[in-house]
N, C-alpha and C. Protein backbone atom coordinates (compact mmCIF):
# COMPACT_ATOMS: atom_id res chain seq x y z
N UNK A 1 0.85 -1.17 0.00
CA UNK A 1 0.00 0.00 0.00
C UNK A 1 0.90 1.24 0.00
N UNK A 2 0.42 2.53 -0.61
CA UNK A 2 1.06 3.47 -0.87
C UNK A 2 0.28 4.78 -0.95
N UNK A 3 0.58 5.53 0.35
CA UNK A 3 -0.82 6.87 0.75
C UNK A 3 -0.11 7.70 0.20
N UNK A 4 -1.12 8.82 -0.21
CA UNK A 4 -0.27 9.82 -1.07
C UNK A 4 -1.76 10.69 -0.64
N UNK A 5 -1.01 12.06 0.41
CA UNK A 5 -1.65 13.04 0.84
C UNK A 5 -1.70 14.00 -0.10
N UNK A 6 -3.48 14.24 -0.43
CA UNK A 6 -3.99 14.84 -1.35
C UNK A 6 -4.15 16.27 -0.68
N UNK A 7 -4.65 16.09 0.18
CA UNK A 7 -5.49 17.72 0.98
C UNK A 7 -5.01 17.57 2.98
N UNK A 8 -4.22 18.38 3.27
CA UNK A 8 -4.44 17.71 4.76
C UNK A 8 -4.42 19.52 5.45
N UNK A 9 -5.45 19.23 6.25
CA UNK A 9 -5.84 20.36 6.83
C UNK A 9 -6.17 20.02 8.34
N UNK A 10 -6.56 21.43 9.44
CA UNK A 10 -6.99 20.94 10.75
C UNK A 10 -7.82 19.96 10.94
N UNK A 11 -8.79 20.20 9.90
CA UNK A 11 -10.02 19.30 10.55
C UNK A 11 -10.32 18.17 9.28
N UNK A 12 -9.46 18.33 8.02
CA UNK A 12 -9.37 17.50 6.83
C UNK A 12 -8.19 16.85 6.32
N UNK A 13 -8.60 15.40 6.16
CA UNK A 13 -7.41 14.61 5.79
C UNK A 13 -8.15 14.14 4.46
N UNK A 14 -7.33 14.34 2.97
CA UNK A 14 -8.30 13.55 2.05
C UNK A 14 -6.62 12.71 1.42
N UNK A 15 -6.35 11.48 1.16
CA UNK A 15 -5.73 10.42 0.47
C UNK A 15 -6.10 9.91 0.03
N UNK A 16 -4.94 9.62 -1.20
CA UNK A 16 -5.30 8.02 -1.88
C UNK A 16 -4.49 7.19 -1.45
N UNK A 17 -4.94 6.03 -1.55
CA UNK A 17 -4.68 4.58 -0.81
C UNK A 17 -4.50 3.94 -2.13
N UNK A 18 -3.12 3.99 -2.81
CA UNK A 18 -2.77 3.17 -3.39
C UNK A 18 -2.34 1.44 -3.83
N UNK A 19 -3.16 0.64 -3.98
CA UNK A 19 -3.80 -0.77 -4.10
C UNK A 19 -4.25 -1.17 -3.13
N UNK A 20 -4.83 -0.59 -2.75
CA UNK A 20 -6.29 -1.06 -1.90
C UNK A 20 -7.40 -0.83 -2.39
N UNK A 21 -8.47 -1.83 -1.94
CA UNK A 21 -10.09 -1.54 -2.74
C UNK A 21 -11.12 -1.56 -1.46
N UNK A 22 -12.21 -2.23 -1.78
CA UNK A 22 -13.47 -1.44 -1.24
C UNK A 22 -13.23 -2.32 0.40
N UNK A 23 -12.65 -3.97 0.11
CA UNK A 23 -12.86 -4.29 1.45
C UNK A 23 -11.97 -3.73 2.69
N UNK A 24 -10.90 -3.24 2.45
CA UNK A 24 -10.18 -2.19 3.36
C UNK A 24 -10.80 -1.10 3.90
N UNK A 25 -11.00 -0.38 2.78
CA UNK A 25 -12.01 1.03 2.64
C UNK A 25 -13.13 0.70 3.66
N UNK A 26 -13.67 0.03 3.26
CA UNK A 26 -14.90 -0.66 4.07
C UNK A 26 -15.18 -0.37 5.48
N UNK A 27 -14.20 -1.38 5.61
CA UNK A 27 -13.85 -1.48 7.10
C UNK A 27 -13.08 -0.33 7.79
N UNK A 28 -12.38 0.30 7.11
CA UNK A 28 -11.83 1.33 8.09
C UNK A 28 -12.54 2.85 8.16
N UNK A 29 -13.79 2.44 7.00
CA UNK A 29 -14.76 3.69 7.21
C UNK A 29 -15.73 3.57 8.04
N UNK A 30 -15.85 2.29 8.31
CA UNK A 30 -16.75 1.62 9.10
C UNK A 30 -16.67 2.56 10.57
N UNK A 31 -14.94 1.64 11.06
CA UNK A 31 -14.24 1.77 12.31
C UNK A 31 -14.32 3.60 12.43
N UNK A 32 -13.70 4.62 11.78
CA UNK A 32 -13.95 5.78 12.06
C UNK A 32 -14.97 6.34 12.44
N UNK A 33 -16.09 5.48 12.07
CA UNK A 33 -17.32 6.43 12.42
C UNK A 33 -17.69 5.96 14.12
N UNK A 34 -16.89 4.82 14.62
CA UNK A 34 -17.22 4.44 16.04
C UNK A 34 -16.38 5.73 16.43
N UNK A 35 -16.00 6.47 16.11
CA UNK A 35 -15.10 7.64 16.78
C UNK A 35 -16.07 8.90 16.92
N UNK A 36 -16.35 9.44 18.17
CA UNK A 36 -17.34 10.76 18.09
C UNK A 36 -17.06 11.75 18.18
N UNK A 37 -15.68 12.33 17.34
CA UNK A 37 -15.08 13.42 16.40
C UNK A 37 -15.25 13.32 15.63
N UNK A 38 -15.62 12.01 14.28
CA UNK A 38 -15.40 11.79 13.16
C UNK A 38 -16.61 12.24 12.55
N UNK A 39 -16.89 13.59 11.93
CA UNK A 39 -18.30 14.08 11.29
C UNK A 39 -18.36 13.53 10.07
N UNK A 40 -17.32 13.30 9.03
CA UNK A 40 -17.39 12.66 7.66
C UNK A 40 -16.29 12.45 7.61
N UNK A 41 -16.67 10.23 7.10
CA UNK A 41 -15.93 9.29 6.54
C UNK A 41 -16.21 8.23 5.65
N UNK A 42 -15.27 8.42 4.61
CA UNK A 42 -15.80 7.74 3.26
C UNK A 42 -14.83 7.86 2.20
N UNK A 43 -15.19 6.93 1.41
CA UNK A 43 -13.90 7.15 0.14
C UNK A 43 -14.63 6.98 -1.31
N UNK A 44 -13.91 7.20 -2.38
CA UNK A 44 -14.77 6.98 -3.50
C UNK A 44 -13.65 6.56 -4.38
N UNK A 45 -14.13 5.58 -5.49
CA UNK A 45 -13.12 5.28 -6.50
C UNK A 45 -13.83 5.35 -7.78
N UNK A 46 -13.00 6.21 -8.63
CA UNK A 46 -14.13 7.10 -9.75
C UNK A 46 -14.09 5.91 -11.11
N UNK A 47 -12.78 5.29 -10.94
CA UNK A 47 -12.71 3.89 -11.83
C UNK A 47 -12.23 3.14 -11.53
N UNK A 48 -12.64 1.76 -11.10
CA UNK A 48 -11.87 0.69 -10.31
C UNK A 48 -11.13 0.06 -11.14
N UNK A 49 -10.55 0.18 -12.41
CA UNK A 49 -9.84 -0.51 -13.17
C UNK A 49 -8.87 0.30 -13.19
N UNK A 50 -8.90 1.93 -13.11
CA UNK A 50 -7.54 2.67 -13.85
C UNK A 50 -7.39 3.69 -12.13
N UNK A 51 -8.43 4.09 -11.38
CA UNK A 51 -7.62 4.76 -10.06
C UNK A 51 -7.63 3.98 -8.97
N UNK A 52 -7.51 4.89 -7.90
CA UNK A 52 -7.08 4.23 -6.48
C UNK A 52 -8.13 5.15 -5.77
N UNK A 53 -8.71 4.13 -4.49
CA UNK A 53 -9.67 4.68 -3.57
C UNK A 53 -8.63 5.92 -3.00
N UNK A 54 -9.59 6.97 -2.58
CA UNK A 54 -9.48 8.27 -2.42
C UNK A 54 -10.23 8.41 -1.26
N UNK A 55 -10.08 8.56 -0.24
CA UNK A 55 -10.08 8.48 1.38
C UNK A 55 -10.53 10.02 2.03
N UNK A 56 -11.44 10.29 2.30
CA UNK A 56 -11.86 11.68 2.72
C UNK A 56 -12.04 11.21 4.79
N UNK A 57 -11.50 11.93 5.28
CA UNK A 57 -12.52 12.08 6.37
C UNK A 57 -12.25 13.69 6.91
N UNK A 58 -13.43 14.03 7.69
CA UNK A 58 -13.34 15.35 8.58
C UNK A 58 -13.46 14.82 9.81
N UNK A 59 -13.25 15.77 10.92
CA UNK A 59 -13.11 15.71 12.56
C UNK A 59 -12.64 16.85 13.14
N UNK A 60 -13.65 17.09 14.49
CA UNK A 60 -13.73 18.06 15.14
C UNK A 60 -12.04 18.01 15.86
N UNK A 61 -11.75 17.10 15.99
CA UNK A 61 -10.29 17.04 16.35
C UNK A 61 -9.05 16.95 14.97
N UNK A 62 -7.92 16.18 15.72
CA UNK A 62 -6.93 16.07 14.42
C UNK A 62 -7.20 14.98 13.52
N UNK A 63 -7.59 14.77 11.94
CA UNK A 63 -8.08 13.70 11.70
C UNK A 63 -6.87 12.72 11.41
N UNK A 64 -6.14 12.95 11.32
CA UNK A 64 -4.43 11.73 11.27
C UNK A 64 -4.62 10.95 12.55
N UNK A 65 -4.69 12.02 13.52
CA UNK A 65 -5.11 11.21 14.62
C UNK A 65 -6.38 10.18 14.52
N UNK A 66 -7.55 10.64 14.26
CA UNK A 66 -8.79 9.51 14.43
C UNK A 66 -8.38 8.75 13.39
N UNK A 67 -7.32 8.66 12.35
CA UNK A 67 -7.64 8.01 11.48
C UNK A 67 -6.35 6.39 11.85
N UNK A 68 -5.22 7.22 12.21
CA UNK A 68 -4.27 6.79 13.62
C UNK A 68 -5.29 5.13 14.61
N UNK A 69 -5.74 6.07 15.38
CA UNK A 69 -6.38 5.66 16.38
C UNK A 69 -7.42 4.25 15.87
N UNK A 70 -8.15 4.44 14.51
CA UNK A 70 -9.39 3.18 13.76
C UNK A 70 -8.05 2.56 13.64
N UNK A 71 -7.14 2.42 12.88
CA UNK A 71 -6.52 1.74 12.24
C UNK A 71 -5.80 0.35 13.38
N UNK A 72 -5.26 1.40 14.64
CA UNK A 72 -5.17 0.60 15.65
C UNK A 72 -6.03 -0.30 16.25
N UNK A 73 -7.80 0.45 16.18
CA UNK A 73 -8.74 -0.34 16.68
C UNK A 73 -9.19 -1.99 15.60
N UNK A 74 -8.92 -1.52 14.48
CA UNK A 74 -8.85 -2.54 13.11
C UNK A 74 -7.71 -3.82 13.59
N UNK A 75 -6.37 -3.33 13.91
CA UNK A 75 -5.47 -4.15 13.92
C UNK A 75 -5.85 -5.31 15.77
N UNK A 76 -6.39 -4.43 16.51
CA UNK A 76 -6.70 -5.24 17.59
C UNK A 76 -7.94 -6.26 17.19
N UNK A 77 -8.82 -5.66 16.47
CA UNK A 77 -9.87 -7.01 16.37
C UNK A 77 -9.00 -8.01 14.86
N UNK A 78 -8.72 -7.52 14.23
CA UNK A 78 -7.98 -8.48 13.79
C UNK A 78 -7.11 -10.02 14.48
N UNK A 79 -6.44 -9.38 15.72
CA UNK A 79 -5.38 -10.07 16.39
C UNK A 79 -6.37 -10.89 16.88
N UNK A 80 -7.75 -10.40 17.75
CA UNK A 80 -8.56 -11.31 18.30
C UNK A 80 -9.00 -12.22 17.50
N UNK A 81 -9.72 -11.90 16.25
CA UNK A 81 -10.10 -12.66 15.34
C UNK A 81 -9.25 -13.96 15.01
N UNK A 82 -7.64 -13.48 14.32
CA UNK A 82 -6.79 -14.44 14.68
C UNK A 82 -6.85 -15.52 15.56
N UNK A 83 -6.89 -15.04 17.05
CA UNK A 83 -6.72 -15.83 18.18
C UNK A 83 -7.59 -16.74 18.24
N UNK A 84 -8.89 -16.39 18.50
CA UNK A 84 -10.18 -17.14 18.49
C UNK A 84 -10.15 -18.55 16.70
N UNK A 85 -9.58 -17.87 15.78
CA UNK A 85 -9.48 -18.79 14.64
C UNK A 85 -8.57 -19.78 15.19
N UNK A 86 -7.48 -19.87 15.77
CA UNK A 86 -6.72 -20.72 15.73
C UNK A 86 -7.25 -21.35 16.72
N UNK A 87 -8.20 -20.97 17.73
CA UNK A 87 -8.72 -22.25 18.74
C UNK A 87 -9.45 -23.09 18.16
N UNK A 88 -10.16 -22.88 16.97
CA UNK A 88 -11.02 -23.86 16.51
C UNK A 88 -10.45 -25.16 15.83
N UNK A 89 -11.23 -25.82 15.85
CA UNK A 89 -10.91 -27.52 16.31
C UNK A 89 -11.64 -28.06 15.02
């Protein structure tokens, strides 16, 4: 993966997320919105054959930070997910 900061401002972070698609996107637009700074989160990909998802969010706080912070919350249920997979029998 390869981010490439389009717009970054106080309360605006907009990137593209170079080879990544919707199920990443997905989920980590998902996870931002459990954050209650995060006023708008979402991405759009204008052609899924020739660009790269394009990553918008706003926040009443720093959004690197909330965006920081999902990514961590992503990687912990991941690990659980992991864990719980390998108990099964």
């Amino acid at each position: 993966m390869e981010l490439k900061v389009l717009e970054h401002s106080k309360n605006k972070l907009k990137i593209e997320m170079k080879g990544e698609d919707h199920t990443f996107c997905n989920a980590l637009k998902e996870e931002l919105w459990n954050d209650k700074d995060v006023k708008a989160a979402g991405y759009f990909i204008e052609n899924p054959i020739m660009t790269q998802p394009v990553f918008i969010i706003e926040s009443s706080g720093e959004p690197k930070k909330a965006m920081t912070e999902a990514i961590e919350r992503l990687q912990k249920q991941n690990k659980e997910l992991k864990s719980l997979f390998g108990k099964l029998k």
